[in-house]
PDB file of N, CA and C in Angstrom:
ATOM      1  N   UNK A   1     169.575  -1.542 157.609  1.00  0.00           N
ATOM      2  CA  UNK A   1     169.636  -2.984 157.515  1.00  0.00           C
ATOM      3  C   UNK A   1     168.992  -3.419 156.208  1.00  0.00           C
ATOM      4  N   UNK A   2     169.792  -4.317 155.442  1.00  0.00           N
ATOM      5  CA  UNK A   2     169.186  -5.066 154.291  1.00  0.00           C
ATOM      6  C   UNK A   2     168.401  -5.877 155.061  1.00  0.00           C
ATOM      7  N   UNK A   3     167.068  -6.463 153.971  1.00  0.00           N
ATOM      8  CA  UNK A   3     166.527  -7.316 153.887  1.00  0.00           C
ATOM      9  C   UNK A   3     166.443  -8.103 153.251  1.00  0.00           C
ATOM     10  N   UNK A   4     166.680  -9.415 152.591  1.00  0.00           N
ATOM     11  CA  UNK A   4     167.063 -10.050 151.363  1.00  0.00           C
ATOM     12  C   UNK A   4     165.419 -10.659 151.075  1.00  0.00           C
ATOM     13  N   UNK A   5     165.059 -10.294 150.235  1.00  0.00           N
ATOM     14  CA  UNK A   5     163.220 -10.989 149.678  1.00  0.00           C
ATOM     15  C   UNK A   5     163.154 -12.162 149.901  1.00  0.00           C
ATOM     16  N   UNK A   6     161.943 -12.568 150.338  1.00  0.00           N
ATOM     17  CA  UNK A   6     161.701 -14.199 149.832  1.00  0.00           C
ATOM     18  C   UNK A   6     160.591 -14.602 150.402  1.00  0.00           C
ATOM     19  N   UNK A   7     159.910 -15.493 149.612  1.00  0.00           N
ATOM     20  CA  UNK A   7     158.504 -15.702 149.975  1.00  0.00           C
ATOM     21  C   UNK A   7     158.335 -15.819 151.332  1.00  0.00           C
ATOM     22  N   UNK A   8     156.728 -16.182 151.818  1.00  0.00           N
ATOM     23  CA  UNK A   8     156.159 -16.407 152.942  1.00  0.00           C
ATOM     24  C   UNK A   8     157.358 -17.875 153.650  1.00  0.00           C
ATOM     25  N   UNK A   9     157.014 -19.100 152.173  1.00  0.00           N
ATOM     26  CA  UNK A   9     157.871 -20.561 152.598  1.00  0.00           C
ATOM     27  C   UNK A   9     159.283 -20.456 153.713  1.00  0.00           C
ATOM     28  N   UNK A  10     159.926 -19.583 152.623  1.00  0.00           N
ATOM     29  CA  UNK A  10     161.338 -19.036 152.933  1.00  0.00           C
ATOM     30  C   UNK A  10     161.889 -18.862 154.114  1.00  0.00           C
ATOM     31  N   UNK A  11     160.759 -17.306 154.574  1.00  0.00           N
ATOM     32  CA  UNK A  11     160.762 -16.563 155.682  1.00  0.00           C
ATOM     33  C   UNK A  11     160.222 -17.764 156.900  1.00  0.00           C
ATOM     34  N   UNK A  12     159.575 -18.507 156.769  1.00  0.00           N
ATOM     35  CA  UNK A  12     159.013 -19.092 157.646  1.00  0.00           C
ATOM     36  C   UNK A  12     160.085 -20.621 157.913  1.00  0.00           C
ATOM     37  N   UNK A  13     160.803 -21.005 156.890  1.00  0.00           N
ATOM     38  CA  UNK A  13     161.417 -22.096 156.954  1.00  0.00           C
ATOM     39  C   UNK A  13     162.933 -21.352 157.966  1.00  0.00           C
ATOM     40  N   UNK A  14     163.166 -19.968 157.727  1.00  0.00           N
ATOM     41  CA  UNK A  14     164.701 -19.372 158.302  1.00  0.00           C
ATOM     42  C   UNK A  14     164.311 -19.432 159.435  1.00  0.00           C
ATOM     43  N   UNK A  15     162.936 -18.354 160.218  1.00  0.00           N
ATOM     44  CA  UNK A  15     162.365 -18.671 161.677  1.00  0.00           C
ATOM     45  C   UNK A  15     162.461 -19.934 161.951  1.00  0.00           C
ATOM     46  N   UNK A  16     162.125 -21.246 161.244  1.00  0.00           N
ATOM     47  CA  UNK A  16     162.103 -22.453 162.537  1.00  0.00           C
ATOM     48  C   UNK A  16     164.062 -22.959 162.629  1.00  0.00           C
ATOM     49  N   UNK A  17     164.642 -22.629 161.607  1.00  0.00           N
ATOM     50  CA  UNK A  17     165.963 -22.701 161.598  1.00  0.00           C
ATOM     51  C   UNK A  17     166.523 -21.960 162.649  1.00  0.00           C
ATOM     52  N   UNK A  18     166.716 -20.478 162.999  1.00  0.00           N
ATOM     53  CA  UNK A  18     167.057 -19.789 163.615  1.00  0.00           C
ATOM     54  C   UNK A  18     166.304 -20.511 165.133  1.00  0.00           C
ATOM     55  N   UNK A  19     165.139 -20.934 164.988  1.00  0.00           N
ATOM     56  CA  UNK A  19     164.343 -21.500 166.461  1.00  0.00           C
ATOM     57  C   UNK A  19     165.307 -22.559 167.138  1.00  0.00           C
ATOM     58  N   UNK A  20     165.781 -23.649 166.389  1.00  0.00           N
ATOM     59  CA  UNK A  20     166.435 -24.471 166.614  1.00  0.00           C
ATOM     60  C   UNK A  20     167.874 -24.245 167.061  1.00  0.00           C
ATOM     61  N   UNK A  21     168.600 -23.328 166.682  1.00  0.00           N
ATOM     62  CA  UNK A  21     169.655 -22.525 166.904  1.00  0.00           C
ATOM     63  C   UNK A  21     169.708 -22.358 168.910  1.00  0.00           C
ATOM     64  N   UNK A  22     168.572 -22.252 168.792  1.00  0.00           N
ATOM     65  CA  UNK A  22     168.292 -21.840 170.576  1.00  0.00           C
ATOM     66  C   UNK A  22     169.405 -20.712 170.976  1.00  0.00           C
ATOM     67  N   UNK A  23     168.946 -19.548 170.448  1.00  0.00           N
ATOM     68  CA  UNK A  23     170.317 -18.224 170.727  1.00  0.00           C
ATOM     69  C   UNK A  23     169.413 -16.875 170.164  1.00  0.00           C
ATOM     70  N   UNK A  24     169.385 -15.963 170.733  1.00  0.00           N
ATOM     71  CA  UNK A  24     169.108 -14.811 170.431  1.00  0.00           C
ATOM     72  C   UNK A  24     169.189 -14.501 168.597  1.00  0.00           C
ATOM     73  N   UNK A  25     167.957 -14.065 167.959  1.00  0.00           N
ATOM     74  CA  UNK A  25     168.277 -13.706 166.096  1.00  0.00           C
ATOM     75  C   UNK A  25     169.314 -12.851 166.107  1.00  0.00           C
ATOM     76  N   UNK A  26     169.392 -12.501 166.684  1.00  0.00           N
ATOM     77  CA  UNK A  26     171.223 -11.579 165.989  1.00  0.00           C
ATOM     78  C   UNK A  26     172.061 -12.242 165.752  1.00  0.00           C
ATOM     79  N   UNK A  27     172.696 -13.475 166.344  1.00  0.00           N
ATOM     80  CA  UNK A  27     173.230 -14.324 166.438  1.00  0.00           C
ATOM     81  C   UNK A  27     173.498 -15.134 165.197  1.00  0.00           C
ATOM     82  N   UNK A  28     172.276 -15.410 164.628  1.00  0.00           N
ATOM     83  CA  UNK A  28     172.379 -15.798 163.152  1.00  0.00           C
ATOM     84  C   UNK A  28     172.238 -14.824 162.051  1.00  0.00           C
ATOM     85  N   UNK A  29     173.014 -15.111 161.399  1.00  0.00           N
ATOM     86  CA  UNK A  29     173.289 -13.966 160.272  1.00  0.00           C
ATOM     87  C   UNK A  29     172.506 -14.644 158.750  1.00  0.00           C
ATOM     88  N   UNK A  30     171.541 -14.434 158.026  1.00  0.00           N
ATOM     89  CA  UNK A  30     170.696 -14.842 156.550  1.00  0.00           C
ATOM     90  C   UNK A  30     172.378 -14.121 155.448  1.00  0.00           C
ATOM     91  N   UNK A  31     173.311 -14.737 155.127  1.00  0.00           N
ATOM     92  CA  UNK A  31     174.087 -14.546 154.150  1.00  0.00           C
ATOM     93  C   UNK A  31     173.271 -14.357 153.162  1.00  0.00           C
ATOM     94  N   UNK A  32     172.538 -15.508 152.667  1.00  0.00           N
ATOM     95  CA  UNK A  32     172.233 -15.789 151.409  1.00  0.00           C
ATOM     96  C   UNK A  32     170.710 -16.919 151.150  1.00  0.00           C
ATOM     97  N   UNK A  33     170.301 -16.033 150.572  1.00  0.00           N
ATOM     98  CA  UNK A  33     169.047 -17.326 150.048  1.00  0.00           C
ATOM     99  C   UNK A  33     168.187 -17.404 148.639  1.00  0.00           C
ATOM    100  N   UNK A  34     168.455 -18.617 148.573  1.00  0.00           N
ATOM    101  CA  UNK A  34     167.698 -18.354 146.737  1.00  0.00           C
ATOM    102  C   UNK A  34     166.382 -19.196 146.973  1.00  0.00           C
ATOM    103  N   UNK A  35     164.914 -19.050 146.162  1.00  0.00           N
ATOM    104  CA  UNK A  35     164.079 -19.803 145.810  1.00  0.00           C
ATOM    105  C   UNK A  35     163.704 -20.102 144.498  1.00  0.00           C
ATOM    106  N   UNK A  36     163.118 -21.674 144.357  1.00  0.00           N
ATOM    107  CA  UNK A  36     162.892 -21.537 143.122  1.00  0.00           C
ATOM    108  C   UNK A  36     161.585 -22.394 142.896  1.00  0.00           C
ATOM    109  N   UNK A  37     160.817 -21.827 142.395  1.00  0.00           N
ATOM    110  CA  UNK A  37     158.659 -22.374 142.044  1.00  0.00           C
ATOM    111  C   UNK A  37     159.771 -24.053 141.670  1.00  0.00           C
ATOM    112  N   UNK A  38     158.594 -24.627 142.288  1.00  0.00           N
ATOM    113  CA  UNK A  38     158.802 -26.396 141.920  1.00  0.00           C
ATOM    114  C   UNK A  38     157.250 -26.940 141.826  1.00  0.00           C
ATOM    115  N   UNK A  39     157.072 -27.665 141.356  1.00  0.00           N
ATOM    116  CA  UNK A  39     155.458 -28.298 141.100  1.00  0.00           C
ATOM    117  C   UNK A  39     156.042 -29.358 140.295  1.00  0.00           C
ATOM    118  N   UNK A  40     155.072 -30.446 140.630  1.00  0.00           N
ATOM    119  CA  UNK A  40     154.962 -31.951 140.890  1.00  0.00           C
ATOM    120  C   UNK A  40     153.340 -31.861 140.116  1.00  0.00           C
ATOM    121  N   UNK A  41     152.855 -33.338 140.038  1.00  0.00           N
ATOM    122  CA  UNK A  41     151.478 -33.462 139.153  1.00  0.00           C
ATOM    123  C   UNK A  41     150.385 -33.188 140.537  1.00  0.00           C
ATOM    124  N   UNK A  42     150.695 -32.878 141.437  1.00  0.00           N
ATOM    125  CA  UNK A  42     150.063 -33.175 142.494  1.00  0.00           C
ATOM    126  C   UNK A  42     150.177 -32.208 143.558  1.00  0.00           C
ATOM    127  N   UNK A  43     151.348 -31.471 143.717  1.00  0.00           N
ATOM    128  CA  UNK A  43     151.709 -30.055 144.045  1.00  0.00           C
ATOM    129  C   UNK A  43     152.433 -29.068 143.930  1.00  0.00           C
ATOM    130  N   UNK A  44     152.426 -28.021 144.544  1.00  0.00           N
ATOM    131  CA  UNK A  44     153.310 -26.699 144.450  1.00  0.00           C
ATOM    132  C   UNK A  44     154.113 -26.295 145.872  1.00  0.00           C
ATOM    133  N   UNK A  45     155.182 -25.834 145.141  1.00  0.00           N
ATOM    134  CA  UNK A  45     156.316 -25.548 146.166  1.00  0.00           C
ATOM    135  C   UNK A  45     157.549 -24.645 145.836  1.00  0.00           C
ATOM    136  N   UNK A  46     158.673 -25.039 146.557  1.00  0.00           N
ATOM    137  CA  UNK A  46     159.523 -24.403 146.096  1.00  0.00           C
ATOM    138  C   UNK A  46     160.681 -25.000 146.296  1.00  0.00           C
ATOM    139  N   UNK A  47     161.741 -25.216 146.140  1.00  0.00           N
ATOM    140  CA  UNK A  47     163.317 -25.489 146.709  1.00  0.00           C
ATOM    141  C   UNK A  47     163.958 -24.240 146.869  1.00  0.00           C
ATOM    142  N   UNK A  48     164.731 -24.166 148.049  1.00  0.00           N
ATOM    143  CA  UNK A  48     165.050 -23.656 148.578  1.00  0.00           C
ATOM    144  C   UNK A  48     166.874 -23.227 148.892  1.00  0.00           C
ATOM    145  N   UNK A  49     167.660 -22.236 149.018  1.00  0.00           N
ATOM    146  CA  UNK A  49     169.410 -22.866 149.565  1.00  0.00           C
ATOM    147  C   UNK A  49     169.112 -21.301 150.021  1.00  0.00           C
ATOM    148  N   UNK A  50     169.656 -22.401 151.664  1.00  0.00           N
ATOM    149  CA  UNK A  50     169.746 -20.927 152.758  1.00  0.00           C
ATOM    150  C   UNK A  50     170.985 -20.776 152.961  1.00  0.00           C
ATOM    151  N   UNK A  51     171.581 -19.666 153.262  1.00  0.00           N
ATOM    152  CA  UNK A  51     173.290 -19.953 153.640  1.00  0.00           C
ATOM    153  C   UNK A  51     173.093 -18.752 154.960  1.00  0.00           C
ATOM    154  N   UNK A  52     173.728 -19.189 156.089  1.00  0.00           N
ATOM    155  CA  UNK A  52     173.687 -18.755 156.760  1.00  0.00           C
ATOM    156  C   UNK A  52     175.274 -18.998 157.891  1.00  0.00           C
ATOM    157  N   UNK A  53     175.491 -17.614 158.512  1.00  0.00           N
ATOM    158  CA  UNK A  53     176.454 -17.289 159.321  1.00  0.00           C
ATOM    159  C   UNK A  53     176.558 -17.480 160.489  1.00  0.00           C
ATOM    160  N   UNK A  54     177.094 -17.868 161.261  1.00  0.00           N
ATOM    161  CA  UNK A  54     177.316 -17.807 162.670  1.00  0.00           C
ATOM    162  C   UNK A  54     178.557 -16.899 163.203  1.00  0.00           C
ATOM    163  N   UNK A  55     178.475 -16.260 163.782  1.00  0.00           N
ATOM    164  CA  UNK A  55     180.014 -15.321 164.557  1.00  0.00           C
ATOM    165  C   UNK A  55     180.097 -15.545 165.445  1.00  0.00           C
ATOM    166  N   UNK A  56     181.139 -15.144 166.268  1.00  0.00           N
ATOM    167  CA  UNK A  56     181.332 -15.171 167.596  1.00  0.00           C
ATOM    168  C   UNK A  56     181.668 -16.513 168.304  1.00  0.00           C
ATOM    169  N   UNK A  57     181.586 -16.376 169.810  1.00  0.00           N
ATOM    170  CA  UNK A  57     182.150 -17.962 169.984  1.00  0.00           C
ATOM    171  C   UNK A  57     180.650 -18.712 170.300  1.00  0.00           C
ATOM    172  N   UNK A  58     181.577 -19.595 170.326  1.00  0.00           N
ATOM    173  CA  UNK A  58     180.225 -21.123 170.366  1.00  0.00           C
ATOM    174  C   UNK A  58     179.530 -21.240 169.163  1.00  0.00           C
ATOM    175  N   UNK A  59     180.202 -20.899 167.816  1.00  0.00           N
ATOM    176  CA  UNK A  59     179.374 -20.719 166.739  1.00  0.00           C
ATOM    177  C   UNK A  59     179.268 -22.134 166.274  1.00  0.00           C
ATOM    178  N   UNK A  60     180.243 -22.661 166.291  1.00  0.00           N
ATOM    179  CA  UNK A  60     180.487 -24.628 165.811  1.00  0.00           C
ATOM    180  C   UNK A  60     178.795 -25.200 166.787  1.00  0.00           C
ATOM    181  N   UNK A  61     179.215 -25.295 168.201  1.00  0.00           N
ATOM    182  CA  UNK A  61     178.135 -25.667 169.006  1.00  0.00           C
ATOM    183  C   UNK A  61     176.621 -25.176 168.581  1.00  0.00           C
ATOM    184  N   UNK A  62     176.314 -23.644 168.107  1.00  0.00           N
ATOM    185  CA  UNK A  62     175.512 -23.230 167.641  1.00  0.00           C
ATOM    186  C   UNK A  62     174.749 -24.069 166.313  1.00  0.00           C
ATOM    187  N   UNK A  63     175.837 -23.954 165.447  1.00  0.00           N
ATOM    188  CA  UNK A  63     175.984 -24.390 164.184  1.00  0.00           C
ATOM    189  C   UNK A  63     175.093 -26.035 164.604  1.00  0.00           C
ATOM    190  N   UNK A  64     175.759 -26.841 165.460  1.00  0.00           N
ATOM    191  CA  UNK A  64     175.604 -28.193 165.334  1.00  0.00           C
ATOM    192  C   UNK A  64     173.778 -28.162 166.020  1.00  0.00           C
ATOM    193  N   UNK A  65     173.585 -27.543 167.317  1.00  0.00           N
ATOM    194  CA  UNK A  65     172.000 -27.381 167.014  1.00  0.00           C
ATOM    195  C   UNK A  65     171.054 -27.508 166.085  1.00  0.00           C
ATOM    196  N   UNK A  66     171.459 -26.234 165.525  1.00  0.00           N
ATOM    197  CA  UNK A  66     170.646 -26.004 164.876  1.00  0.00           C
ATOM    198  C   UNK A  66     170.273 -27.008 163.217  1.00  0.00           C
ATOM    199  N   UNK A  67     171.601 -27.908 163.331  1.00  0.00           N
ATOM    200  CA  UNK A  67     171.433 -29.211 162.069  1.00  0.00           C
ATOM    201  C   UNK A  67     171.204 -30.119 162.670  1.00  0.00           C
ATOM    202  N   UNK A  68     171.397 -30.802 164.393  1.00  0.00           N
ATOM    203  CA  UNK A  68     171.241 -31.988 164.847  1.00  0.00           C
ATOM    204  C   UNK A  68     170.396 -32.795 164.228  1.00  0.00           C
ATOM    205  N   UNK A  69     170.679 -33.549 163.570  1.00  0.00           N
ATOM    206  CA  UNK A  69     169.450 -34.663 163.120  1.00  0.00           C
ATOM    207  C   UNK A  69     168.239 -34.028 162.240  1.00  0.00           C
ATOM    208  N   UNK A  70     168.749 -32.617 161.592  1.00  0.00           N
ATOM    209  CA  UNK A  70     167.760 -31.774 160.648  1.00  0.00           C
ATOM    210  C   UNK A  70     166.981 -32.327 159.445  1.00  0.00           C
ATOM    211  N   UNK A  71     167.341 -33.441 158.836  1.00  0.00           N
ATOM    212  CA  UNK A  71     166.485 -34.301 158.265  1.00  0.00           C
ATOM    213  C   UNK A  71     165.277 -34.807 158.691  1.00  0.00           C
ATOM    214  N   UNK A  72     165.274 -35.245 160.045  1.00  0.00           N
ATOM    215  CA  UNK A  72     164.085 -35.945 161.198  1.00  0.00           C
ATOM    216  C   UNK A  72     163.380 -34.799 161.538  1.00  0.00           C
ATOM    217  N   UNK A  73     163.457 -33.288 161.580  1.00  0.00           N
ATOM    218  CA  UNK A  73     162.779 -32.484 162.333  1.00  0.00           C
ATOM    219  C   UNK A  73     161.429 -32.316 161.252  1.00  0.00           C
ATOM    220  N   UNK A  74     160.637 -31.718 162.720  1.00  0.00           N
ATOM    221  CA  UNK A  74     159.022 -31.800 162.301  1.00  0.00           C
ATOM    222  C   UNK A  74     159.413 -29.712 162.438  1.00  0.00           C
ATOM    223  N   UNK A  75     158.618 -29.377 161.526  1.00  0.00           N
ATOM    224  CA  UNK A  75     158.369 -27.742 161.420  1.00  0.00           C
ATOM    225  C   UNK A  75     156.913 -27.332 161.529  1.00  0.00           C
ATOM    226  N   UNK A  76     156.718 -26.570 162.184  1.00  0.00           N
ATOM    227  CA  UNK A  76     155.251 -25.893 162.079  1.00  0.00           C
ATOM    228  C   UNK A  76     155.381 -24.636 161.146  1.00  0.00           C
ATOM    229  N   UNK A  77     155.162 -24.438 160.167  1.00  0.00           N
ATOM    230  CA  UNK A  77     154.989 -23.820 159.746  1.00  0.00           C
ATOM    231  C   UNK A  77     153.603 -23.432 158.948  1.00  0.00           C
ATOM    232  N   UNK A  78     152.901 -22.227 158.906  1.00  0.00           N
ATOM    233  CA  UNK A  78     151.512 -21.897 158.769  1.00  0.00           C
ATOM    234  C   UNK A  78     151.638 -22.018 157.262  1.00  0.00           C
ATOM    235  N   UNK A  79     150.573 -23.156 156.434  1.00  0.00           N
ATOM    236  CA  UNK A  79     150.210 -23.196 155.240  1.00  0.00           C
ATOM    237  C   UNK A  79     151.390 -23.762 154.859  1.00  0.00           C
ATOM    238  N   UNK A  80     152.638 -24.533 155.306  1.00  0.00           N
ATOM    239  CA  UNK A  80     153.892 -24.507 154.588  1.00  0.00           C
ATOM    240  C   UNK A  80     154.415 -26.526 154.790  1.00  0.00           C
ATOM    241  N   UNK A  81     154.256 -26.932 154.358  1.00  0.00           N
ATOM    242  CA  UNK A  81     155.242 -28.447 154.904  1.00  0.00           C
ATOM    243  C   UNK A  81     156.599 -28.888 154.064  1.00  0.00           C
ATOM    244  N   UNK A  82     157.351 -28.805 154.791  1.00  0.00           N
ATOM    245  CA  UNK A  82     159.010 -29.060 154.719  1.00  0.00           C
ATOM    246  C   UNK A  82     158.951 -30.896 154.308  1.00  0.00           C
ATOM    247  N   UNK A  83     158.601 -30.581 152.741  1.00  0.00           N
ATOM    248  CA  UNK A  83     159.002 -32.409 152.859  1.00  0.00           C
ATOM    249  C   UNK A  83     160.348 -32.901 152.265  1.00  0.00           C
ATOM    250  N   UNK A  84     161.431 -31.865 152.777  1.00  0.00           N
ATOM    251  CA  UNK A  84     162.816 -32.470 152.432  1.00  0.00           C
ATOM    252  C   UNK A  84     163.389 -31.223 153.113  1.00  0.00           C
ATOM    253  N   UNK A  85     164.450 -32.304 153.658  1.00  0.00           N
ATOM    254  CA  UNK A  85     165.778 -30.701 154.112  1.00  0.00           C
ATOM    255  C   UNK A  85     166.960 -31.715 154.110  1.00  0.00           C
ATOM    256  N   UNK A  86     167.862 -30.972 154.110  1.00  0.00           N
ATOM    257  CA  UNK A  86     168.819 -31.478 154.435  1.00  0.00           C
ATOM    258  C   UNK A  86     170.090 -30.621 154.079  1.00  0.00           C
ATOM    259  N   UNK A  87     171.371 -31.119 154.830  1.00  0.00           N
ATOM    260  CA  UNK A  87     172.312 -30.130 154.885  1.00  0.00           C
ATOM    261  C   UNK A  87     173.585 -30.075 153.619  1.00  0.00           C
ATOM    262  N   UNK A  88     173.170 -28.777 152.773  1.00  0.00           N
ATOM    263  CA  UNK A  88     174.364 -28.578 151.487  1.00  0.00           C
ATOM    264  C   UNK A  88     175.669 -28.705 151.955  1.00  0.00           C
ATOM    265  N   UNK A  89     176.364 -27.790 152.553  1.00  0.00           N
ATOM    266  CA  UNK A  89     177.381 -27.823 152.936  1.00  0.00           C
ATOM    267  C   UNK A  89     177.854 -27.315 154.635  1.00  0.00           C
ATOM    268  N   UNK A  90     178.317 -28.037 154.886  1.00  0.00           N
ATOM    269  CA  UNK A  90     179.019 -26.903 156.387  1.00  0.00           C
ATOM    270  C   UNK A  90     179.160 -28.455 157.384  1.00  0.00           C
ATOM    271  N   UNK A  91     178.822 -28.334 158.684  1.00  0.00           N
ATOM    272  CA  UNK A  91     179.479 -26.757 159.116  1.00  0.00           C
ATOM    273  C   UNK A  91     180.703 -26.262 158.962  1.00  0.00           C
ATOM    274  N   UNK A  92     181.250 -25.262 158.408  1.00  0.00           N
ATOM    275  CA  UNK A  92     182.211 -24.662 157.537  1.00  0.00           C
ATOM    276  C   UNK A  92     182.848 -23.364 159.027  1.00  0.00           C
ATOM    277  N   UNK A  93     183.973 -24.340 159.269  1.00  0.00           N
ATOM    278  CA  UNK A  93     184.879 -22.711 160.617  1.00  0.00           C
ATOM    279  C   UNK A  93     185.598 -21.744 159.748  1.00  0.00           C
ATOM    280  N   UNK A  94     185.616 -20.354 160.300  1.00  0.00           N
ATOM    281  CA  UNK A  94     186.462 -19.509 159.326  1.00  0.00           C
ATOM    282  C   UNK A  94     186.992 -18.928 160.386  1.00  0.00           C
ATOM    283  N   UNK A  95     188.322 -18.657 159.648  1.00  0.00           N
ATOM    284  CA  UNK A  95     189.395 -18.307 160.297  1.00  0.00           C
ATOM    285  C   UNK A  95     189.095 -16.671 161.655  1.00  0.00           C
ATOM    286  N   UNK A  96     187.547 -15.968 161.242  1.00  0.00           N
ATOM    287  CA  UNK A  96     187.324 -15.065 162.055  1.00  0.00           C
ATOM    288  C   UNK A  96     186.533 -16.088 163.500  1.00  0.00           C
ATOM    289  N   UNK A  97     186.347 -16.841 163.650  1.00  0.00           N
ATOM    290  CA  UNK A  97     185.808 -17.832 164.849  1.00  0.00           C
ATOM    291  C   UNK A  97     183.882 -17.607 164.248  1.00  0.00           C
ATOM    292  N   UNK A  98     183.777 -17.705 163.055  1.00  0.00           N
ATOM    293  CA  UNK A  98     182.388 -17.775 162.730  1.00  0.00           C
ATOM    294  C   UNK A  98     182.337 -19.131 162.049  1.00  0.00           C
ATOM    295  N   UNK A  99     180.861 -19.396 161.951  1.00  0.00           N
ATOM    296  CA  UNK A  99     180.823 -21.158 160.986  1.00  0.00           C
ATOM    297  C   UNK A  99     179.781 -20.971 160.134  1.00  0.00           C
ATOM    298  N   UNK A 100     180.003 -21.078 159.039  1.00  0.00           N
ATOM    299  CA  UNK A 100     178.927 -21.243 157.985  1.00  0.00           C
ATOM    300  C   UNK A 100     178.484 -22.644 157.660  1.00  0.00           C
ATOM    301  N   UNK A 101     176.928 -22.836 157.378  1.00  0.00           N
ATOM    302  CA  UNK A 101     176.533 -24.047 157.365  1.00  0.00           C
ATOM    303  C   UNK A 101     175.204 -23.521 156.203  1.00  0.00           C
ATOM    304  N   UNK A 102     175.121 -24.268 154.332  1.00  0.00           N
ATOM    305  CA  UNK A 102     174.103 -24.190 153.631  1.00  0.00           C
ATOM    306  C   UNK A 102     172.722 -25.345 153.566  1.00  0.00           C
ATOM    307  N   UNK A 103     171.872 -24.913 153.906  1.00  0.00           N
ATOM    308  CA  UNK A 103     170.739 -25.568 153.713  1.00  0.00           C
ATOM    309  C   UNK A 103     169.986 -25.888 152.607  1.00  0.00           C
ATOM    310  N   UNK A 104     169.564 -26.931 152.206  1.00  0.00           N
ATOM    311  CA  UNK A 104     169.101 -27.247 151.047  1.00  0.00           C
ATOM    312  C   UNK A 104     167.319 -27.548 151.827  1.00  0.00           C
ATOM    313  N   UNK A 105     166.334 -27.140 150.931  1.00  0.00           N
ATOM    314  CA  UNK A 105     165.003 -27.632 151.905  1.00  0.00           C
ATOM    315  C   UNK A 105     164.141 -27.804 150.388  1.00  0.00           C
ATOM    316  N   UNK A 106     162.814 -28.207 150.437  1.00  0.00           N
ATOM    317  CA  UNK A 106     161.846 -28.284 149.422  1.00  0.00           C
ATOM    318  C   UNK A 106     160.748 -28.011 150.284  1.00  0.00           C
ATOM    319  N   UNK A 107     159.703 -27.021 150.037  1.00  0.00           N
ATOM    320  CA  UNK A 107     158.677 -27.086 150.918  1.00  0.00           C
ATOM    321  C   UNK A 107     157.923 -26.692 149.922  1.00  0.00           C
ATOM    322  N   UNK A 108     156.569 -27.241 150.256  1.00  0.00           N
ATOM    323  CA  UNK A 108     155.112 -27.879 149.981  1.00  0.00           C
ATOM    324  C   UNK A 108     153.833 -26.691 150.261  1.00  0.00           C
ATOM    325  N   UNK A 109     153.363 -26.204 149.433  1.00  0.00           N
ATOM    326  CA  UNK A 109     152.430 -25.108 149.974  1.00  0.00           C
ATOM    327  C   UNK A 109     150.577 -25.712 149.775  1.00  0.00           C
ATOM    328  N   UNK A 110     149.624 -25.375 151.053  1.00  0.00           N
ATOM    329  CA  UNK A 110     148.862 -25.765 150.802  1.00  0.00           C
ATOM    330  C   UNK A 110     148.089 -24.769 149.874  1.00  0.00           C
ATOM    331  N   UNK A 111     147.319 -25.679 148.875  1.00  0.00           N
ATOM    332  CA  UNK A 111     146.450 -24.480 148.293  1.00  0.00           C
ATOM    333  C   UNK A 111     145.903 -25.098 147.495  1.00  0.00           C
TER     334      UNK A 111
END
């Protein structure tokens, strides 16, 4: 199994994504993810684009979970605050009964 790198932010922003999903982690597939250092006069962070897979059936229904109202959601994440998300592109059906949906996020590191 690949692992695709990415900071602590990253890893911790895909867990509350996949949380929301409400479905077993196999289920969601990490296609793709880039980060990139962001700092402000005031803090440090990163922006973020997750791309991620869904297969199988109920992937649309899956898909729509896990974005319901994803702008409004609160994240726990340790040392990490999500002060922007929102959805790049999707949810995207492909002709194999999977749905792709890209995430755009900015998160905030304390330190």
């Amino acid at each position: 199994m690949n692992r695709l790198p990415m900071s602590p932010g990253a890893a911790g922003l895909v867990r509350a994504l996949i949380g929301r999903a409400r479905v077993a982690r196999d289920r969601i597939l990490l296609t793709g993810i880039s980060s990139v250092d962001w700092r402000s006069l005031l803090f440090n962070g990163e922006r973020h684009l997750i791309e991620i897979r869904i297969p199988g059936p109920y992937s649309g229904e899956i898909a729509d979970r896990m974005i319901d109202r994803l702008e409004d959601a609160e994240f726990s994440i340790p040392g990490v605050l999500v002060a922007d998300i929102a959805i790049a592109a999707g949810p995207r059906p492909a002709p194999d009964g999977s749905t792709s949906v890209k995430i755009e996020a900015l998160t905030l590191t304390a330190d």
